[in-house]
Protein backbone atom coordinates (compact mmCIF):
# COMPACT_ATOMS: atom_id res chain seq x y z
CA UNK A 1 -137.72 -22.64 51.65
CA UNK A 2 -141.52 -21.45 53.08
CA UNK A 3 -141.29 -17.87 52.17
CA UNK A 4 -142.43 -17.25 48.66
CA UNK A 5 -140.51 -15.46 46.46
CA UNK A 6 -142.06 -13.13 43.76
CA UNK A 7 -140.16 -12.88 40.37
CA UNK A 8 -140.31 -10.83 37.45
CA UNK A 9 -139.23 -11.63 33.98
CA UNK A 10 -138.35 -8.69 31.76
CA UNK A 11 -137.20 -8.80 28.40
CA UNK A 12 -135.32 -11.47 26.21
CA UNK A 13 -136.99 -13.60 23.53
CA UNK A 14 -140.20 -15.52 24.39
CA UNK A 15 -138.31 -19.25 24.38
CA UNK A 16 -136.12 -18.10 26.71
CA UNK A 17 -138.89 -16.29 29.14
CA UNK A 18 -140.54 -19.56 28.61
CA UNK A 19 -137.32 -22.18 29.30
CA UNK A 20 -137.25 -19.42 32.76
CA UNK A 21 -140.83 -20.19 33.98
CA UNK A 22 -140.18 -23.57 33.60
CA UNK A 23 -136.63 -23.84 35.98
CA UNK A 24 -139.08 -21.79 37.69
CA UNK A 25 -141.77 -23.83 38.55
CA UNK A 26 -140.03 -26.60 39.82
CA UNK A 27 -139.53 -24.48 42.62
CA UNK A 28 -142.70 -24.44 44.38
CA UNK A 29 -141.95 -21.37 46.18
CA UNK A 30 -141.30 -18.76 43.54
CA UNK A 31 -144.29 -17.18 41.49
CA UNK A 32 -143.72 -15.43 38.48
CA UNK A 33 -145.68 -12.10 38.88
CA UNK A 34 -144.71 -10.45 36.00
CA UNK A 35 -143.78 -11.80 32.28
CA UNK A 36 -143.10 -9.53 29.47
CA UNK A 37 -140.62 -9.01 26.76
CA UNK A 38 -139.81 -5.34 28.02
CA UNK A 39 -141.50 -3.41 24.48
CA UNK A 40 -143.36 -0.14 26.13
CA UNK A 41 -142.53 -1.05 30.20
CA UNK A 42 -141.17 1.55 32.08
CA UNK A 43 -138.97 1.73 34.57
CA UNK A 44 -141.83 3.39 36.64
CA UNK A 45 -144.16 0.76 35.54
CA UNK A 46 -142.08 -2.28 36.41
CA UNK A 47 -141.18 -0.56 39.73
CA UNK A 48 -144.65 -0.63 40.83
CA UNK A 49 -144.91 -4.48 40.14
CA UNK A 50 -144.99 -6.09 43.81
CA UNK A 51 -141.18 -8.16 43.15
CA UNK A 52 -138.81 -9.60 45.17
CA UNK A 53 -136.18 -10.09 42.50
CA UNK A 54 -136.35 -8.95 38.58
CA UNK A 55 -134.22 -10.66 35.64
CA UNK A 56 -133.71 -7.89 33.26
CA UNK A 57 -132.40 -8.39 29.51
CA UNK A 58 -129.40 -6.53 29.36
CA UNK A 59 -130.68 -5.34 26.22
CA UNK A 60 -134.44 -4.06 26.18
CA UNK A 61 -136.26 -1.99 23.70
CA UNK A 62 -134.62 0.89 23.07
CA UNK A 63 -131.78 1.21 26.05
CA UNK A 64 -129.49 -1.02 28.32
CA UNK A 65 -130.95 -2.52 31.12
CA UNK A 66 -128.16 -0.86 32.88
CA UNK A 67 -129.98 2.31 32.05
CA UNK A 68 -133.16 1.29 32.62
CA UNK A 69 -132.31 0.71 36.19
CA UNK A 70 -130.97 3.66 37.03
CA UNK A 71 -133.92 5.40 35.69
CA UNK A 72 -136.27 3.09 38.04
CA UNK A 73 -134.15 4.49 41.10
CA UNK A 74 -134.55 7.89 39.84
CA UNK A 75 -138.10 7.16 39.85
CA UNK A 76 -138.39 5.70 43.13
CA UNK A 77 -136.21 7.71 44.78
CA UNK A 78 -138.83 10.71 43.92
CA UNK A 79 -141.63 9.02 44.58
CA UNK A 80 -140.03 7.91 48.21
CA UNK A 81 -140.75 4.07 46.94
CA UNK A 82 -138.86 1.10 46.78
CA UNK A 83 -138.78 -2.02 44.75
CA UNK A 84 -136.89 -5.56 44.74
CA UNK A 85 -133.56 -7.11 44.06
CA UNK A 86 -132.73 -7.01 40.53
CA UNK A 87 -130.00 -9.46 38.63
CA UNK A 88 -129.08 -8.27 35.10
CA UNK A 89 -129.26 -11.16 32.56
CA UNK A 90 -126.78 -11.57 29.44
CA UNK A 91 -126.05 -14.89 27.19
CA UNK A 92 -122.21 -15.66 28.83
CA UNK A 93 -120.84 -15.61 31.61
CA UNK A 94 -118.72 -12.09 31.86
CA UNK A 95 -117.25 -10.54 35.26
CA UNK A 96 -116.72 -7.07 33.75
CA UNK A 97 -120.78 -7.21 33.10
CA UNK A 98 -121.57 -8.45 36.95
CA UNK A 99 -119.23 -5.52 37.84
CA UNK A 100 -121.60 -2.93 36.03
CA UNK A 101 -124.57 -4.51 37.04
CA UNK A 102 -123.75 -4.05 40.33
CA UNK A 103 -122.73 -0.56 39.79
CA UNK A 104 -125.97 0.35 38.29
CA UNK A 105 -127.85 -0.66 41.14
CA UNK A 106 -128.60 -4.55 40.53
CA UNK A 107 -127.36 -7.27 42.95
CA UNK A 108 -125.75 -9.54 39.95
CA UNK A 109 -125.80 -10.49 36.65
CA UNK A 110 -127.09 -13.83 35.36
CA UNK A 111 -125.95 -15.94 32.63
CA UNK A 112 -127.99 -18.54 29.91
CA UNK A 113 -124.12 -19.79 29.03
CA UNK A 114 -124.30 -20.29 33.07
CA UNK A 115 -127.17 -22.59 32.89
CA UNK A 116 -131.11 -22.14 34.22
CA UNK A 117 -129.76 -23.61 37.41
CA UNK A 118 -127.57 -21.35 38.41
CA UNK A 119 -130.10 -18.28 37.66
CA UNK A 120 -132.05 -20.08 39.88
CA UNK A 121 -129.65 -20.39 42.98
CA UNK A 122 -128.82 -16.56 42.57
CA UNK A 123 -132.72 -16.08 42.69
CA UNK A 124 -132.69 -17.85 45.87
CA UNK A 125 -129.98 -15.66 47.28
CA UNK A 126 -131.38 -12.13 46.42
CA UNK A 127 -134.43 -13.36 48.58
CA UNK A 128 -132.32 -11.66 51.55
CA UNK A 129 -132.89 -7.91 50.92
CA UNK A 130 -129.29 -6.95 52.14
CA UNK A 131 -127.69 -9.47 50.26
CA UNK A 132 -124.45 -8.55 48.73
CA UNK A 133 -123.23 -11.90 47.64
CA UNK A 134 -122.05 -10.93 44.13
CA UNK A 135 -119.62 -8.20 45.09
CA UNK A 136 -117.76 -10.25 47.65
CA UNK A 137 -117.22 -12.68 45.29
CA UNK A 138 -115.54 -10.29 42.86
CA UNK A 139 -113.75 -8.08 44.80
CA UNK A 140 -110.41 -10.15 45.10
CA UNK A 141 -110.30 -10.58 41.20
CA UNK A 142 -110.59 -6.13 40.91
CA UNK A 143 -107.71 -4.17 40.45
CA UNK A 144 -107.59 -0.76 42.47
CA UNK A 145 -108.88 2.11 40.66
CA UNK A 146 -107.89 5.85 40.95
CA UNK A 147 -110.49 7.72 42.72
CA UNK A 148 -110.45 11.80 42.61
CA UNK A 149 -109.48 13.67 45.49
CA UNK A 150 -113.01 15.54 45.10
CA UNK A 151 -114.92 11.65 45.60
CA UNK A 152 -112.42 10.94 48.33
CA UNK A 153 -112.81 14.61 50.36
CA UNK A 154 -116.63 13.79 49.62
CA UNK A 155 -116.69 10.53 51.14
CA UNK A 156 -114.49 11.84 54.43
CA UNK A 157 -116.38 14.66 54.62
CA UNK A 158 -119.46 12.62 54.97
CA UNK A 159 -118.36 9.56 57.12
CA UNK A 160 -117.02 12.02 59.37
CA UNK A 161 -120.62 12.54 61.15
CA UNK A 162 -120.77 8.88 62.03
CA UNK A 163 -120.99 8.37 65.78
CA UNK A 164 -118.21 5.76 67.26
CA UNK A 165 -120.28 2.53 67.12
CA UNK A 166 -121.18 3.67 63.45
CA UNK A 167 -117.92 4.14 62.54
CA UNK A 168 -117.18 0.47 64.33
CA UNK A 169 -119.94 -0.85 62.57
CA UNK A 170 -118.30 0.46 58.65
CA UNK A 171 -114.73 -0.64 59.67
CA UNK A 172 -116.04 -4.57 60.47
CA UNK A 173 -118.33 -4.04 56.88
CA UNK A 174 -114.90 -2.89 54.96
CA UNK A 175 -113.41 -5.97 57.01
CA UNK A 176 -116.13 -8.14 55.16
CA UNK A 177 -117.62 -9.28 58.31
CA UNK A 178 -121.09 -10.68 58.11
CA UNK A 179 -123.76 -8.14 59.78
CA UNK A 180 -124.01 -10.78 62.67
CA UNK A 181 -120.44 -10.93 63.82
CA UNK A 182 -120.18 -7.08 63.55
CA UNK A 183 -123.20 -6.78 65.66
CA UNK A 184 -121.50 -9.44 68.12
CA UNK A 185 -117.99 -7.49 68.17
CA UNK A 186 -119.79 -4.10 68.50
CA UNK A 187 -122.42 -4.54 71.05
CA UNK A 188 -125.53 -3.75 68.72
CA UNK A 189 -128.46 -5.23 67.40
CA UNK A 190 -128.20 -6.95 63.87
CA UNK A 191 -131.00 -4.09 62.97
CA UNK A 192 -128.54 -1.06 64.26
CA UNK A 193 -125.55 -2.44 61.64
CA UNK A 194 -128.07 -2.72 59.06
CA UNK A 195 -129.21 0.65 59.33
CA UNK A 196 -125.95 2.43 59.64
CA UNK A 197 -124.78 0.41 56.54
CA UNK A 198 -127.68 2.21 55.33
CA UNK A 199 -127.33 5.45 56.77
CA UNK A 200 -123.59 5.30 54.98
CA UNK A 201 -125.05 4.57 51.45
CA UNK A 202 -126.84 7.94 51.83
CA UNK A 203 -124.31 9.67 53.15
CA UNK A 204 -122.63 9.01 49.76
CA UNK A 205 -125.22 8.85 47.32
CA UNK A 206 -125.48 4.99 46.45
CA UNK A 207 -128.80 2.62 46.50
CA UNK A 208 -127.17 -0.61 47.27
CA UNK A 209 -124.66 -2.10 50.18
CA UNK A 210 -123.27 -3.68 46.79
CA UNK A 211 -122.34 -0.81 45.99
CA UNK A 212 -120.80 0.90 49.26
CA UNK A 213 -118.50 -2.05 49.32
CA UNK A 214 -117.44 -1.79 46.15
CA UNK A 215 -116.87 1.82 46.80
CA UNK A 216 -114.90 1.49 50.15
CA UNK A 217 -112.71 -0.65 48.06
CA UNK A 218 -112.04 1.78 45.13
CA UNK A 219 -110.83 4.29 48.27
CA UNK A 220 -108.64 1.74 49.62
CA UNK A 221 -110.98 0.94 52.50
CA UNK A 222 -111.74 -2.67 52.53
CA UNK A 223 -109.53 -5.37 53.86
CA UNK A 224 -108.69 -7.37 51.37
């Protein structure tokens, strides 16, 4: 891999930040640019470090990590920033955790139970700054959830105003398509699906395309 990856270690005790920058540094590619076990960072603070991809302890200081990231999108969101990919870290392995992760905002959870390997390979993945790798993994194992008529009138409401390629585009992401054969099937630029996937999280008030999906599916959207 020749582009360098930039990752920040937050929280957790010091033998496992250190065990972490050692899996690390095997891989010539990734620099750690940020080390700390979490006491007095804020999530305004850590959102100004220059990552690509954060491992968060789930628990930090005084608050979940879970928290903590909402608060940095808060944050960001009023100071018209953004920051990198962020993978929630836990002791063992736990779906219902990578579920809430993603829901608050992070791409996945990671797991020491998992091994430093497989924290690794995840790192690799959340390189890509649409990635969505997590959810689509998890989504056949979910059960369908009630959603109130108020989110569903919301969400038609809102995905209403799409133009006909943009509404396209949303049907072949609910069909789990990858952005390049939707852009194929639709006539568009890979850039044009991206941004309408984008335009749609906005519509509806979410930060990630983890999230959309996992939202289309709770409204009976997806194609699964």
């Amino acid at each position: 891999m020749s582009q360098e990856i930039r990752v920040a270690l937050v929280g957790g005790s010091e033998a496992l930040r250190n065990s972490r920058r050692e899996i690390l540094a095997t891989a010539s590619y990734i620099k750690v640019v940020h080390d700390s076990d979490g006491f007095g960072l804020t999530p305004a603070q850590l959102g100004e470090v220059n990552f690509d991809v954060a491992v968060i302890e789930l628990r930090l200081e005084d608050q979940s990590a879970l928290q903590f990231l909402k608060s940095m999108f808060v944050t960001a969101n009023i100071q018209k920033q953004s920051f990198g990919r962020i993978l929630i870290s836990s002791q063992f392995s736990d779906d219902a955790l990578r579920l809430h992760a993603i829901r608050a905002g992070a791409v996945d959870a990671v797991f020491v139970s998992d091994g430093m390997d497989s924290m690794l390979k995840k790192i690799q993945h959340c390189i890509d700054e649409h990635t969505d790798f997590a959810i689509r993994e998890l989504l056949p194992t979910l059960n369908k959830q009630e959603v109130s008529q108020s989110d569903l009138q919301m969400i038609s409401v809102s995905l209403e105003t799409l133009e006909d390629k943009e509404a396209l585009i949303l049907r072949g992401f609910c069909e789990l398509k990858s952005d390049s054969v939707i852009a194929s099937e639709v006539h568009v630029t890979k850039l044009k699906v991206r941004q309408t996937i984008k335009k749609v999280q906005n519509l509806i008030a979410l930060e990630t395309r983890s999230q959309l999906l996992l939202k289309m599916f709770e409204v009976g959207a997806l194609a699964l």
